[in-house]
C-alpha atoms as a PDB file:
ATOM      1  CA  UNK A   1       0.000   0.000   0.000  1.00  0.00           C
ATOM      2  CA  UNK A   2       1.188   3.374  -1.132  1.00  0.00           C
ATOM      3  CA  UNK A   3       0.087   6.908  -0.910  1.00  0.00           C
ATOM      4  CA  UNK A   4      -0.001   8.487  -4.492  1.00  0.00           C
ATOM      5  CA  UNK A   5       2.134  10.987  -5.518  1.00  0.00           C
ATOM      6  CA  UNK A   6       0.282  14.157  -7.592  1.00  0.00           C
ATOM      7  CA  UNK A   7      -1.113  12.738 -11.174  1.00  0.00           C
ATOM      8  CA  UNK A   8      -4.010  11.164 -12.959  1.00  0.00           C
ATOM      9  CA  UNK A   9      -3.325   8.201 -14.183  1.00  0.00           C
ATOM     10  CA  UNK A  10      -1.055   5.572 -12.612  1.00  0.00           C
ATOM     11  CA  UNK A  11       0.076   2.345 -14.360  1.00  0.00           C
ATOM     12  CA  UNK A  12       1.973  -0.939 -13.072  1.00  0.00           C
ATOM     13  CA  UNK A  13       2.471  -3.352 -15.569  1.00  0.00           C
ATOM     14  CA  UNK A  14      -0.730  -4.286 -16.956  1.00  0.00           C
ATOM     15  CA  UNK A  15      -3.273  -2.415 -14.621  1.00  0.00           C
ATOM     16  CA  UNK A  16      -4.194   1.265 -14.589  1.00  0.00           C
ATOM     17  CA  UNK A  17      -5.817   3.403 -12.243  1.00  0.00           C
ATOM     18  CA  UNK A  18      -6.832   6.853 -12.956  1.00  0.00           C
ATOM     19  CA  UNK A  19      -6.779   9.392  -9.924  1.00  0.00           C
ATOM     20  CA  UNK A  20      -8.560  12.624 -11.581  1.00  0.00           C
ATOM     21  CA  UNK A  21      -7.512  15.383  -8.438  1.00  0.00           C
ATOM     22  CA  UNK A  22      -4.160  16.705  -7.335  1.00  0.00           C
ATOM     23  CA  UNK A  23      -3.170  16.094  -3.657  1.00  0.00           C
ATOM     24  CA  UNK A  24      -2.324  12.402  -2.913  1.00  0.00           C
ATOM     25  CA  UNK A  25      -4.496   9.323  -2.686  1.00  0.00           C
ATOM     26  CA  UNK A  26      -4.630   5.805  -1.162  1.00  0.00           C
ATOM     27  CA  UNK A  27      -3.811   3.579  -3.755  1.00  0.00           C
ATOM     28  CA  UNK A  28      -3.453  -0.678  -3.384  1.00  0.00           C
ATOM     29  CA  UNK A  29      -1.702  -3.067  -5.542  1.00  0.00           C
ATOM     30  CA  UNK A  30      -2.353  -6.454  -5.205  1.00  0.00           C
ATOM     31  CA  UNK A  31       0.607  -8.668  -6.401  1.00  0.00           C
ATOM     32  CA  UNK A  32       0.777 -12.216  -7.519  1.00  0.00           C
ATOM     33  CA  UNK A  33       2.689 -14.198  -4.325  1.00  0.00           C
ATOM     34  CA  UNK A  34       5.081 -15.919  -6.762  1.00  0.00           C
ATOM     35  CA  UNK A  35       6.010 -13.402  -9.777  1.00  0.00           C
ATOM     36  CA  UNK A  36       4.908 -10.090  -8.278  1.00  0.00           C
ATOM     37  CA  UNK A  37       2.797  -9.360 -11.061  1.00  0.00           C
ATOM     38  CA  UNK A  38       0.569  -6.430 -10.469  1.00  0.00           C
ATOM     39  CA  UNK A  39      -2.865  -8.615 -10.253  1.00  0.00           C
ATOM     40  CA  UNK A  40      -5.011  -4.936  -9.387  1.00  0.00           C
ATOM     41  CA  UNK A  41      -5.257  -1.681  -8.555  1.00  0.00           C
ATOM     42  CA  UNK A  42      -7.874   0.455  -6.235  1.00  0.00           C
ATOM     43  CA  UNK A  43      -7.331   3.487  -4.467  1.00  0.00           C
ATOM     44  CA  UNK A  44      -9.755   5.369  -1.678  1.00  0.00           C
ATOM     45  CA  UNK A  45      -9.721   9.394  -2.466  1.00  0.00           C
ATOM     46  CA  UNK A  46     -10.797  12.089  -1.721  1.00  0.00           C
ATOM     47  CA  UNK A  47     -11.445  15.637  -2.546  1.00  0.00           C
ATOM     48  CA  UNK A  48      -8.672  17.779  -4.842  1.00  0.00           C
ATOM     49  CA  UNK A  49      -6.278  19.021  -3.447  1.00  0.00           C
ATOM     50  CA  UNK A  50      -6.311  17.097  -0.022  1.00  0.00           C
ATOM     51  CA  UNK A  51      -3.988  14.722   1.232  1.00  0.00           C
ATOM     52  CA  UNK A  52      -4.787  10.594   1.861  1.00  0.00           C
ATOM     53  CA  UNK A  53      -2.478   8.163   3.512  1.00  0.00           C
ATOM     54  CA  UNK A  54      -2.810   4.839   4.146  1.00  0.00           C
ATOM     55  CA  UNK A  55      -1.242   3.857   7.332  1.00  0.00           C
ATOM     56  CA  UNK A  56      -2.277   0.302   8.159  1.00  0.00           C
ATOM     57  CA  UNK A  57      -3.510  -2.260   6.087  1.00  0.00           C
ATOM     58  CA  UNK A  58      -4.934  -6.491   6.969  1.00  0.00           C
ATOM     59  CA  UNK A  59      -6.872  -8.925   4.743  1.00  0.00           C
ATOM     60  CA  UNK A  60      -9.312 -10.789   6.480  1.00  0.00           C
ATOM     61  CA  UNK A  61     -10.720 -14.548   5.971  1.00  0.00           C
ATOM     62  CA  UNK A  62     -12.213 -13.825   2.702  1.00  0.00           C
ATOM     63  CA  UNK A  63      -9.090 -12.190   1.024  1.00  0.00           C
ATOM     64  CA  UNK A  64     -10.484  -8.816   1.333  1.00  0.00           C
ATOM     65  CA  UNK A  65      -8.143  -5.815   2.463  1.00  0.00           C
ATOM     66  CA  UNK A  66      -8.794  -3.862   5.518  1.00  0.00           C
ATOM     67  CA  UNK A  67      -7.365   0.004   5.023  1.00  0.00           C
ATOM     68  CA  UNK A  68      -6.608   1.937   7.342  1.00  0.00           C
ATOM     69  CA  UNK A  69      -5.071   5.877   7.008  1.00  0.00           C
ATOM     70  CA  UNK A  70      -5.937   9.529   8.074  1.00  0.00           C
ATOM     71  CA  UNK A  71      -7.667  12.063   5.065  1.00  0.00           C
ATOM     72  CA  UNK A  72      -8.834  15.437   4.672  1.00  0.00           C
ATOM     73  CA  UNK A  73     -11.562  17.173   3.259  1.00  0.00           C
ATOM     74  CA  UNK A  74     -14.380  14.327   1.853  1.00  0.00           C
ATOM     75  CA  UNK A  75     -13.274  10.826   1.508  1.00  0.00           C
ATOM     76  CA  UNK A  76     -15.262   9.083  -1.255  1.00  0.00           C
ATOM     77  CA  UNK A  77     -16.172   5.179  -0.360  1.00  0.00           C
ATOM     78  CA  UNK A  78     -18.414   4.108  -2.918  1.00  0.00           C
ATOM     79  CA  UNK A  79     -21.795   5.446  -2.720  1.00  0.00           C
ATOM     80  CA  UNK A  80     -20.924   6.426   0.716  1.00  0.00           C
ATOM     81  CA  UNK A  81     -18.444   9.753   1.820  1.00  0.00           C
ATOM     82  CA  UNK A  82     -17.042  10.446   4.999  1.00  0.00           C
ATOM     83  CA  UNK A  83     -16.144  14.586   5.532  1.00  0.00           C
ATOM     84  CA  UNK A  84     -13.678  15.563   7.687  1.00  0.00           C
ATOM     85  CA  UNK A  85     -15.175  18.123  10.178  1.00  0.00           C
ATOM     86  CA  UNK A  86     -12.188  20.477  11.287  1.00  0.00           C
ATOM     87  CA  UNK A  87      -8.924  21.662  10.308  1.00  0.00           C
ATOM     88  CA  UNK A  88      -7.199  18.460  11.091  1.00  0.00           C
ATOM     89  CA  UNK A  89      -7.393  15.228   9.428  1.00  0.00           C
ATOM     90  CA  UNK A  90      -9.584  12.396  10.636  1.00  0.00           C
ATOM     91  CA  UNK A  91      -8.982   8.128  10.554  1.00  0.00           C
ATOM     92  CA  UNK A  92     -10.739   5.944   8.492  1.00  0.00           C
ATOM     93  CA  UNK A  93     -11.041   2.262   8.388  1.00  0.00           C
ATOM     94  CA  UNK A  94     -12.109   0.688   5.020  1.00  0.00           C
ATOM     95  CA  UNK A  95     -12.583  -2.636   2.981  1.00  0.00           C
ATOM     96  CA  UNK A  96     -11.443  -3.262  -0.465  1.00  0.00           C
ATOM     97  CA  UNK A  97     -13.083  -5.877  -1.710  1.00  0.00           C
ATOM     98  CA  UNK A  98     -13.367  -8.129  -4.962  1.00  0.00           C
ATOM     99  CA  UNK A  99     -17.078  -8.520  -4.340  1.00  0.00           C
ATOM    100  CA  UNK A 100     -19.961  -6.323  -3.250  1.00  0.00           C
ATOM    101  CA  UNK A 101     -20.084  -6.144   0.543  1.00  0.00           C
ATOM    102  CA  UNK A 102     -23.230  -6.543   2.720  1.00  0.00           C
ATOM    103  CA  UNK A 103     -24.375  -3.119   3.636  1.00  0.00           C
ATOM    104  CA  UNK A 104     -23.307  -1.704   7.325  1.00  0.00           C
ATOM    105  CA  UNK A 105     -25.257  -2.705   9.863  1.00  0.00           C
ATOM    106  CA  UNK A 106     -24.970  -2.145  13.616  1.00  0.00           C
ATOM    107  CA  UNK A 107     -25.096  -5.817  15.594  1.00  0.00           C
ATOM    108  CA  UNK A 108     -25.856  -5.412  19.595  1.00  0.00           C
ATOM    109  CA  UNK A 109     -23.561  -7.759  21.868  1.00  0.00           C
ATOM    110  CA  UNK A 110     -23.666  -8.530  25.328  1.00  0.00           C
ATOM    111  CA  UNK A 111     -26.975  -6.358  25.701  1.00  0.00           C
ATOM    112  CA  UNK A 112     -29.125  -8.825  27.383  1.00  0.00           C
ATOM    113  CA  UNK A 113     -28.741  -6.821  30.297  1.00  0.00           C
ATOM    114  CA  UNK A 114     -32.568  -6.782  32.687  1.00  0.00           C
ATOM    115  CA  UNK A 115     -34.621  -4.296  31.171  1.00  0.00           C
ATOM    116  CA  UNK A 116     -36.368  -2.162  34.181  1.00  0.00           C
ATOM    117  CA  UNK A 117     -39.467   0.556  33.377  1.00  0.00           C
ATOM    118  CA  UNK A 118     -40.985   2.835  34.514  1.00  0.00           C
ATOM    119  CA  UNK A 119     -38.582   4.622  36.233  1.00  0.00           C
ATOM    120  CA  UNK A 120     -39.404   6.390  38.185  1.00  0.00           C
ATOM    121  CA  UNK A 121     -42.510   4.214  38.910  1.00  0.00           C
ATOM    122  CA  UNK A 122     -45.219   4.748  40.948  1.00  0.00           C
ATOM    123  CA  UNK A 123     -47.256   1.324  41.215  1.00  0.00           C
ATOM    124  CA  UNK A 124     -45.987  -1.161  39.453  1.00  0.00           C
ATOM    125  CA  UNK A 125     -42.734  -1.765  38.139  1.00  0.00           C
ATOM    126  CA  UNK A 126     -41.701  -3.994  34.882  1.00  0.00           C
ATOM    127  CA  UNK A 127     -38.455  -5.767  35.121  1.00  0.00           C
ATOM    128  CA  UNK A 128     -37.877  -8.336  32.024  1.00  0.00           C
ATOM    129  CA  UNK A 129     -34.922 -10.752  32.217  1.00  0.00           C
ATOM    130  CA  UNK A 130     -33.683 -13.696  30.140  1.00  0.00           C
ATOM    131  CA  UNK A 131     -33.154 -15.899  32.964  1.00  0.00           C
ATOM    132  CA  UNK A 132     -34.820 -17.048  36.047  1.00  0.00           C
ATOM    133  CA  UNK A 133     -33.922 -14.367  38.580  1.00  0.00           C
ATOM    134  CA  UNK A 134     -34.202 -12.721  42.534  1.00  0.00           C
ATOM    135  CA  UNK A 135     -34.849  -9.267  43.023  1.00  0.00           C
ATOM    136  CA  UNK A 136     -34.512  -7.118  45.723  1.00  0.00           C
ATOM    137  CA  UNK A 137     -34.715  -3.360  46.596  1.00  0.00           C
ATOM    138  CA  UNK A 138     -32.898  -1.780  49.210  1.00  0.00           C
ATOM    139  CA  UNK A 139     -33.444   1.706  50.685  1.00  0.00           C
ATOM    140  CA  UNK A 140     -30.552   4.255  51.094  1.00  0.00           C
ATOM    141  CA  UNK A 141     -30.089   2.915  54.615  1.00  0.00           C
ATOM    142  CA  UNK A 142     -29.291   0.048  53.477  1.00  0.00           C
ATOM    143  CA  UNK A 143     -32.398  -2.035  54.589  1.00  0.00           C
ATOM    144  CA  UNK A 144     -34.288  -4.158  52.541  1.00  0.00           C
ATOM    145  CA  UNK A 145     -37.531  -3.027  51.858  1.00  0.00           C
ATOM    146  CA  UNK A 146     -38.802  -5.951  49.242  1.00  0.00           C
ATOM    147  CA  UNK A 147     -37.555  -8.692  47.401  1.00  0.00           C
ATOM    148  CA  UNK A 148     -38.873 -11.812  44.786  1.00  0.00           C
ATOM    149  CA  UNK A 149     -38.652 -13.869  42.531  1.00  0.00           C
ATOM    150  CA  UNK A 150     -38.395 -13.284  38.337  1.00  0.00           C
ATOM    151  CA  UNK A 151     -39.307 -15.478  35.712  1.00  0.00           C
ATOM    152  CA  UNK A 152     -37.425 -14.972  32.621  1.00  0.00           C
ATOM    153  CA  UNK A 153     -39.487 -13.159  30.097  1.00  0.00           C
ATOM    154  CA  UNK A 154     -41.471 -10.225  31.803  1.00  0.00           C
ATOM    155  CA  UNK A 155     -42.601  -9.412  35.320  1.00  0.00           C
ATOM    156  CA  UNK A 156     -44.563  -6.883  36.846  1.00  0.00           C
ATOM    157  CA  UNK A 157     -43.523  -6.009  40.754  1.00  0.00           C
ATOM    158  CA  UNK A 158     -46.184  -3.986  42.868  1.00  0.00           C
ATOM    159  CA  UNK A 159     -44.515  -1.659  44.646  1.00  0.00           C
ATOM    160  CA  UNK A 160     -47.444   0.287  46.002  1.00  0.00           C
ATOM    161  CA  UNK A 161     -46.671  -0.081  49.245  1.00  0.00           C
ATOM    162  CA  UNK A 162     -43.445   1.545  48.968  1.00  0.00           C
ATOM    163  CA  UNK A 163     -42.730   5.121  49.423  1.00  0.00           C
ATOM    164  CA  UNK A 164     -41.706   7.641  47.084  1.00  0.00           C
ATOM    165  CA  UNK A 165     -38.148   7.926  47.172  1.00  0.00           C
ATOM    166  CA  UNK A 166     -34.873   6.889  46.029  1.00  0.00           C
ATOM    167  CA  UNK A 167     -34.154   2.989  46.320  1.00  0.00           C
ATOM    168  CA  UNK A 168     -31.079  -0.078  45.051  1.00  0.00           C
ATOM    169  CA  UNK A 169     -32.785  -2.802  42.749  1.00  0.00           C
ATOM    170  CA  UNK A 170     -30.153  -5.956  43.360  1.00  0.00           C
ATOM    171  CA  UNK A 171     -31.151  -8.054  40.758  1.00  0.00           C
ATOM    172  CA  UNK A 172     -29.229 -11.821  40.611  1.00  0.00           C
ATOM    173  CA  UNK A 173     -29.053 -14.704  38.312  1.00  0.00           C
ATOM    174  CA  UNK A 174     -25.948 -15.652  36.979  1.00  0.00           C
ATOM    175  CA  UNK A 175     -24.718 -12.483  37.757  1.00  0.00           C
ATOM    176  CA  UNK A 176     -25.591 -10.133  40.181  1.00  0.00           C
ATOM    177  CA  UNK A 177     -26.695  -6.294  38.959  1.00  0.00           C
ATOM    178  CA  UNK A 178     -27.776  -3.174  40.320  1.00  0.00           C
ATOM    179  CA  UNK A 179     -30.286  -0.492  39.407  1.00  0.00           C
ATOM    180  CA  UNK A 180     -31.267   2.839  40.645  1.00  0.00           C
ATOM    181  CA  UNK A 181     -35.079   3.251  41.620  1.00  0.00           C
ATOM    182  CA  UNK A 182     -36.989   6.310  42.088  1.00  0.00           C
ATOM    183  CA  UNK A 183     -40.575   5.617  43.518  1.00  0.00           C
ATOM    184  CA  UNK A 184     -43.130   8.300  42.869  1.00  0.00           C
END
């Protein structure tokens, strides 16, 4: 991986690239193992006149490249652009693949953390858990005021005959977690 000098068009053997802007672009050659043939070219840019440089680069399981580098101004990706808000330049992480990718999407992990609403509650209070779980609130004193059982899925717990105020939720299955409770 290479950062572009100032051109157009850039050949290596058999491939060509054209880079239509001044200022200097990320630009990938992908080499035959054995006779160092240039196999392809690509190159991320951005808007003329800035500056691109690749800094780090990986290829992950599927033979794809993973680019890494700083730019300024807009950095074209695609359909997609990332702008550089500032006068300094910003990071960006990109893949170069020989195939379409599947469009970004955002995956949760390790969010199956209890779920507890209303709050602040005033009668009854929904706490949903995956797992089979106890329950029990404390008051800032430190005494326990109520505690239970949870089924996994959803549960409602009547606290009407708690008062308003602020209270610990100790919740513990297969790992023990705390919430902060305001009763109306």
């Amino acid at each position: 991986m290479t950062s572009a000098g100032y051109g157009t068009a850039f050949t290596w053997g058999n491939q060509s690239i054209n880079v239509n802007q001044s200022g200097t672009d990320v630009l990938l050659a992908r080499l035959d193992i054995n006779t160092g043939t240039c196999l392809s070219l690509a190159s991320v840019q951005s808007s003329p006149n800035f500056n691109d440089y690749g800094t780090a680069i990986a290829v992950d399981a599927s033979g794809d490249y993973i680019v890494g580098g700083t730019f300024e101004g807009t950095l074209n990706l695609g359909n997609s652009s990332l702008v550089n808000i500032g006068s300094q330049t910003d990071f960006f992480v990109a893949k170069v693949a020989s195939s379409l990718c599947s469009p970004l999407s955002m995956v949760e992990f390790g969010n199956n953390r209890p779920k507890v609403y209303p709050n602040p509650a005033r009668e009854i209070l929904n706490i949903v858990t995956d797992e089979t779980s106890s329950f029990t609130i404390y008051n800032l004193a430190g005494q326990m005021i109520k505690s239970g059982r949870l089924d996994a899925g959803n549960n409602a717990v009547d606290i009407r005959g708690i008062s308003s105020g602020l209270y610990i939720m100790m919740l513990e299955n297969s790992k023990k977690e705390s919430f902060k409770l305001v009763v109306e």
